[in-house]
Protein backbone atom coordinates (compact mmCIF):
# COMPACT_ATOMS: atom_id res chain seq x y z
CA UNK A 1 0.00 0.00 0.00
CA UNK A 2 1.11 3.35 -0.91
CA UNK A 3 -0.02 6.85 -0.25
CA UNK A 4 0.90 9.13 -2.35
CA UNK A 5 0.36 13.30 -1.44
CA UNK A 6 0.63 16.37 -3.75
CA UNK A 7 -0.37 20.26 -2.87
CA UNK A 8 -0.94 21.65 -6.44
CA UNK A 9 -0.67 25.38 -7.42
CA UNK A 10 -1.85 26.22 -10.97
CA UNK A 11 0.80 29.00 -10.83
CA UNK A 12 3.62 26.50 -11.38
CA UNK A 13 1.66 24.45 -14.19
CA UNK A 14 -1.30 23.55 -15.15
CA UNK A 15 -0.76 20.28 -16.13
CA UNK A 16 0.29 17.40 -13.74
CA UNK A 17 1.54 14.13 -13.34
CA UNK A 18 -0.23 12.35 -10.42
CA UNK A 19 0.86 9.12 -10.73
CA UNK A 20 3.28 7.20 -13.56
CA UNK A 21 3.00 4.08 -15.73
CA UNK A 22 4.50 1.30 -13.70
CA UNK A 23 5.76 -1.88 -14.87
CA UNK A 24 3.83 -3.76 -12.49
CA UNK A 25 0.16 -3.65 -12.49
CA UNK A 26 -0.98 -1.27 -9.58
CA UNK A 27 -4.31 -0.63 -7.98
CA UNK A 28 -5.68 2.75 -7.61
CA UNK A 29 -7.99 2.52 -4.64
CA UNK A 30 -8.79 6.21 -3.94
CA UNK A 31 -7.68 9.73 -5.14
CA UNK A 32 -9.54 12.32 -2.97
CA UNK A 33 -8.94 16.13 -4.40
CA UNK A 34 -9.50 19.06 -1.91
CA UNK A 35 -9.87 22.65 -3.09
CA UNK A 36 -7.93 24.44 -0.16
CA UNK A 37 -8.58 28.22 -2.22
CA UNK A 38 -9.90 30.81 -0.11
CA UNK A 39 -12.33 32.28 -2.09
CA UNK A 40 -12.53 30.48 -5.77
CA UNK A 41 -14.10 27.70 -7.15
CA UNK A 42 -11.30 24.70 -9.01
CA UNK A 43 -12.31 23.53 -12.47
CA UNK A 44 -10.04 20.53 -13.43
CA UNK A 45 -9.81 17.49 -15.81
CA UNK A 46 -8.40 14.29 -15.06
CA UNK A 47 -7.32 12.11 -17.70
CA UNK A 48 -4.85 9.34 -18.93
CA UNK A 49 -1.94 9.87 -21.35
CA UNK A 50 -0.08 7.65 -23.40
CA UNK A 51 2.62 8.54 -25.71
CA UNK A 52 4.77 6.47 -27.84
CA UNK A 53 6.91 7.02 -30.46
CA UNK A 54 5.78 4.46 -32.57
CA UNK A 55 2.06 5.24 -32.22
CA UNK A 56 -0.17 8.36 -31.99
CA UNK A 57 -0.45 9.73 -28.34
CA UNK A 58 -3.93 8.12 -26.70
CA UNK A 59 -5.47 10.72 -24.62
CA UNK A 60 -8.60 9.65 -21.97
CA UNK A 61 -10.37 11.38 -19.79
CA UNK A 62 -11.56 9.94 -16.89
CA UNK A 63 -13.49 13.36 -15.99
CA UNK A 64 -13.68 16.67 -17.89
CA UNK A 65 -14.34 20.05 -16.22
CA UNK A 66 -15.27 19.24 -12.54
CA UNK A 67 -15.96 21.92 -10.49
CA UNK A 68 -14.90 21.79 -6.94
CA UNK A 69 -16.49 24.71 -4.63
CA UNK A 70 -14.30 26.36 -2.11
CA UNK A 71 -13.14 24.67 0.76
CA UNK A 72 -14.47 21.29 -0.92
CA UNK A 73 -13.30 17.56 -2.02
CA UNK A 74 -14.24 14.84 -3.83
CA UNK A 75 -13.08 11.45 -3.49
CA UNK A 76 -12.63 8.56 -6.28
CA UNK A 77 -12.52 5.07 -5.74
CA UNK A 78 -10.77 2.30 -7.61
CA UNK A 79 -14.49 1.93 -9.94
CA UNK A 80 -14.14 5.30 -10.69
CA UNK A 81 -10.74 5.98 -11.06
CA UNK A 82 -9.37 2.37 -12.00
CA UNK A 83 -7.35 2.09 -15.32
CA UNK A 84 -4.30 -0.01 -16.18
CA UNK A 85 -1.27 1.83 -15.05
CA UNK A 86 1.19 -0.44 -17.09
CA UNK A 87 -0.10 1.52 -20.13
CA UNK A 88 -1.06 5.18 -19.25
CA UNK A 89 0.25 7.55 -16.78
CA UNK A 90 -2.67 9.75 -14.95
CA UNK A 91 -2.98 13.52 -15.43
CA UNK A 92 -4.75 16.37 -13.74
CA UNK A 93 -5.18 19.69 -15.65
CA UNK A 94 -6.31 22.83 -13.53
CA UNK A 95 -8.29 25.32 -16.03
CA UNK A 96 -7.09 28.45 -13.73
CA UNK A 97 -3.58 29.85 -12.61
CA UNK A 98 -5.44 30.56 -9.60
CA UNK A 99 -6.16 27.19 -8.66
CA UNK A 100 -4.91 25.54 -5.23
CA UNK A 101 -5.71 21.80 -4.34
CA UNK A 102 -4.09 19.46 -2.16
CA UNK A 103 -4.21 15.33 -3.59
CA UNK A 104 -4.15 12.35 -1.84
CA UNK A 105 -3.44 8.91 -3.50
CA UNK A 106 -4.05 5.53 -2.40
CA UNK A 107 -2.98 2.44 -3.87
CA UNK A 108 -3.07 -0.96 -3.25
């Protein structure tokens, strides 16, 4: 079991890896995002990204342009967030510069 946490600013990206392709298959079990901003709502995507250079990069989103209010989170489980991780590596894309969120990752 690993836990795996991550306070993202959109100010120094917008784009991030949360967790790699591994060689060995890995569970996700939960990802819970918290919007720790003051006063603004997050919007964010979460996706998976493959690129080789011997085929076209495969883009997938797992979710597109969730909202998160102020001060809220929301918490995947392995149904939700469960993909194979020997093949893709798992992205989250804030929409706002002004975006603050703290991640949590569990896997088993």
């Amino acid at each position: 079991m690993e836990y795996i946490h991550k306070n993202i600013l959109g100010t120094t990206g917008l784009i991030h890896k949360v967790y790699p392709k591994v060689s060995t298959t890995t569970i996700l079990d939960t990802l819970v995002i918290s919007n720790i901003h003051n006063t603004d709502s997050c919007i964010l995507d979460i996706f998976l990204f493959r690129g080789l250079t011997s085929t076209p990069s495969e883009k997938f989103y797992i979710i597109k342009n969730l909202t998160i209010l102020k001060g809220t989170s929301i918490t995947f489980d392995s149904i939700d967030i469960g993909y194979d991780n020997t093949l893709y590596d798992l992205y989250l894309e804030l929409k706002s510069n002004a975006s603050k969120i703290d991640l949590k990752l569990k896997t088993i």
